[in-house]
C-alpha atoms as a PDB file:
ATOM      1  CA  UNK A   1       0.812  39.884   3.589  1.00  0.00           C
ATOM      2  CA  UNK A   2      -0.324  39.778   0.124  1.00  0.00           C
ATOM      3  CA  UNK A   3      -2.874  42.031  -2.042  1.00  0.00           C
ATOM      4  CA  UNK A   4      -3.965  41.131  -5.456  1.00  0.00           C
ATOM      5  CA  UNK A   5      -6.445  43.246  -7.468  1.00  0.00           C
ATOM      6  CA  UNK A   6      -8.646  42.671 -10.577  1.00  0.00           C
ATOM      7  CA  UNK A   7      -6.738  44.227 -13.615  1.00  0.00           C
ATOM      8  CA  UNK A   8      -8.784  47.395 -14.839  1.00  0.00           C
ATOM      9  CA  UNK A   9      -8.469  49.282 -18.474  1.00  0.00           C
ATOM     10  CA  UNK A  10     -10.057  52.124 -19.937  1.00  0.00           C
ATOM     11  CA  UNK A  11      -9.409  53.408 -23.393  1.00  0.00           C
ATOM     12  CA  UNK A  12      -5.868  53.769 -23.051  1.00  0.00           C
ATOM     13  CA  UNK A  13      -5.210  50.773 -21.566  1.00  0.00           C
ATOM     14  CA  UNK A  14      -3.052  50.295 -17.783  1.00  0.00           C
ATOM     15  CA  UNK A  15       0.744  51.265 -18.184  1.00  0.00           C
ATOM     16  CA  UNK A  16       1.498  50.254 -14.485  1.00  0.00           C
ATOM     17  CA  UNK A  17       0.312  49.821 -11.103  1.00  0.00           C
ATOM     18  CA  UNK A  18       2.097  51.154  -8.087  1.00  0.00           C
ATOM     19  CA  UNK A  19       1.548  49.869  -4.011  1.00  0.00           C
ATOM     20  CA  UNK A  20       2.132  51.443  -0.648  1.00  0.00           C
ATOM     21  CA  UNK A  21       0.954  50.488   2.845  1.00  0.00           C
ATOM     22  CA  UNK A  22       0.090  52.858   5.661  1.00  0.00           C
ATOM     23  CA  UNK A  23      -1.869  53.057   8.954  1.00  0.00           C
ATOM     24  CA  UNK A  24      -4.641  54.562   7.432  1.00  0.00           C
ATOM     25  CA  UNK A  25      -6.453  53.986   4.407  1.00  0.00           C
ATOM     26  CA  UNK A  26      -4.937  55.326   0.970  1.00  0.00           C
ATOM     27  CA  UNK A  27      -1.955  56.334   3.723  1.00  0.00           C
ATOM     28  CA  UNK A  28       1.633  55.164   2.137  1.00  0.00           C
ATOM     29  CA  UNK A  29       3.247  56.046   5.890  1.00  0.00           C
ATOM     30  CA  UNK A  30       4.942  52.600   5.866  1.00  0.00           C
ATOM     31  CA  UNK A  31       6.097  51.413   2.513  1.00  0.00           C
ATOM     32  CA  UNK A  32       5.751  54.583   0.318  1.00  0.00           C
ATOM     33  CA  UNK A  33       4.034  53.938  -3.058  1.00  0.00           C
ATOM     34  CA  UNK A  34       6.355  51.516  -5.813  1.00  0.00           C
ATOM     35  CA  UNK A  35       5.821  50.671  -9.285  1.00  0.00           C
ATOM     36  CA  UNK A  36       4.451  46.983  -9.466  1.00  0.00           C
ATOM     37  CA  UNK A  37       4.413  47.018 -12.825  1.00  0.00           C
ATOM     38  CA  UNK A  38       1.568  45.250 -14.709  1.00  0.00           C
ATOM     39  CA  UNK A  39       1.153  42.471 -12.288  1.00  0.00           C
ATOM     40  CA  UNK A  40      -1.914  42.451 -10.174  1.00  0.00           C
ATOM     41  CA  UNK A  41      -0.483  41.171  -7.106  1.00  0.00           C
ATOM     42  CA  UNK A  42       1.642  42.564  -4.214  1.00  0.00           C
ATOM     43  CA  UNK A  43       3.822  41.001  -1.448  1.00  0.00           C
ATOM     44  CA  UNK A  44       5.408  43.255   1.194  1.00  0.00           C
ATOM     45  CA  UNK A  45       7.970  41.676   2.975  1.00  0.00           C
ATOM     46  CA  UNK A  46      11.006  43.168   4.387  1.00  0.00           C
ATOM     47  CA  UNK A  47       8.602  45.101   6.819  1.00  0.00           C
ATOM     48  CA  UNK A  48       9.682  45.878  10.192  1.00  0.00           C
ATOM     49  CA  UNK A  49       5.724  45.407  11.371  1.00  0.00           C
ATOM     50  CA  UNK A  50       5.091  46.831  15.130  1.00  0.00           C
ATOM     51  CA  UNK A  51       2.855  44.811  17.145  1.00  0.00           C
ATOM     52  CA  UNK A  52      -0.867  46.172  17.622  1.00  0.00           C
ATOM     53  CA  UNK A  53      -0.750  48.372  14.679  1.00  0.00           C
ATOM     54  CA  UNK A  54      -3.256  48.468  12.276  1.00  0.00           C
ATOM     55  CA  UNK A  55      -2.368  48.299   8.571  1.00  0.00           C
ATOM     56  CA  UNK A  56      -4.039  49.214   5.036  1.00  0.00           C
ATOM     57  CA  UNK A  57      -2.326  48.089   1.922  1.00  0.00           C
ATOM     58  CA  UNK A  58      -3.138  50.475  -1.083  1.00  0.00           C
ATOM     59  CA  UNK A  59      -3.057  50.422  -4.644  1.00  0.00           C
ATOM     60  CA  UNK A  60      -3.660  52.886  -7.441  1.00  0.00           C
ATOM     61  CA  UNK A  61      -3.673  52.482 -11.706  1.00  0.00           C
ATOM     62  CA  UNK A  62      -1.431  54.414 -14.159  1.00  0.00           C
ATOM     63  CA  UNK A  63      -2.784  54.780 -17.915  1.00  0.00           C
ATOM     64  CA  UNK A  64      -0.768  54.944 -21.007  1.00  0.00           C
ATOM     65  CA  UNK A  65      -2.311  58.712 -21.274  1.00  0.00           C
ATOM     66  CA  UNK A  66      -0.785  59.105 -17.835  1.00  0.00           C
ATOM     67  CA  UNK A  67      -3.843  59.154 -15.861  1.00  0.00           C
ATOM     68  CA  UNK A  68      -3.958  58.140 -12.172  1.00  0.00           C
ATOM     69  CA  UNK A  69      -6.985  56.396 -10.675  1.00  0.00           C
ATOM     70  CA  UNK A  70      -8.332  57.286  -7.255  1.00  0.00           C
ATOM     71  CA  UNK A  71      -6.506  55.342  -4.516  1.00  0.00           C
ATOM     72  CA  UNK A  72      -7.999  51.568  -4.002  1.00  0.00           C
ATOM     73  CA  UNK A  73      -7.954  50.591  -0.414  1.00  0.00           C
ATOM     74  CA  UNK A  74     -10.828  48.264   0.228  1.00  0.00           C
ATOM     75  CA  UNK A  75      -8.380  45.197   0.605  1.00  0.00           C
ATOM     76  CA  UNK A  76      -9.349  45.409   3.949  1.00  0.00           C
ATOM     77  CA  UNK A  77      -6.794  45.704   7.135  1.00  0.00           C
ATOM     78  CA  UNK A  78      -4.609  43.493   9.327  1.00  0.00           C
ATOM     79  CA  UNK A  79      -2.885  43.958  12.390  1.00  0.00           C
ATOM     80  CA  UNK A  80       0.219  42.678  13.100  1.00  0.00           C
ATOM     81  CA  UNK A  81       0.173  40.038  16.771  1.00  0.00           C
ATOM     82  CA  UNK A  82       2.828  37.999  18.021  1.00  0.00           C
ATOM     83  CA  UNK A  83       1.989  37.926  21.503  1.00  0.00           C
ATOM     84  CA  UNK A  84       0.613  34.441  23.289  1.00  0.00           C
ATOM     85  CA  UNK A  85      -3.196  34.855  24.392  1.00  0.00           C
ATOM     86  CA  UNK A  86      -3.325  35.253  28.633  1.00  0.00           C
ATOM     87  CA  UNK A  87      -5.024  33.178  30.799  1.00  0.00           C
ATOM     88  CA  UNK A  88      -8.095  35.091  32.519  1.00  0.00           C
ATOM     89  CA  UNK A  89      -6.667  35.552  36.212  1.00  0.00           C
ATOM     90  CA  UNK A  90     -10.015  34.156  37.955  1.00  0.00           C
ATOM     91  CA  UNK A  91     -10.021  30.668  36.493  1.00  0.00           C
ATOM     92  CA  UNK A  92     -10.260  27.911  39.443  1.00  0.00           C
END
């Protein structure tokens, strides 16, 4: 899956931009947080993704004062589904 994010600056301006994903929002319980540098876009790949589970990617801005924003997590979720859909068993 892919994230990408709006770049943000305050008077200092963005240094970097790390990533994580977890199974909660702001969580970083699956791919722990990772410079991205200045880009504005995230791929994680290499994941070993369980089936049903829920995921929230993250990100969070570092300034050239070395502030940290709050944790952004509104990217929404996904969960991960491999399985074939079922027939319903009472179909004629």
């Amino acid at each position: 899956p892919n994230i990408t994010w709006t770049a943000s600056t305050d008077l200092n301006g963005v240094d970097h931009y790390e990533t994580a994903l977890g199974t909660s929002p702001g969580a970083s319980d699956v791919v722990a947080w990772a410079t991205n540098g200045t880009l504005t876009t995230e791929q994680f790949t290499g994941v070993a993704f369980s089936e049903g589970v829920t995921y929230y990617p993250s990100v969070r801005a570092h300034d050239q004062a070395t502030n940290v924003s709050g944790v952004h997590s509104n990217f929404g979720s996904f969960c991960y589904d491999v399985s074939a859909p079922t027939l319903p068993s009472n179909l004629i």
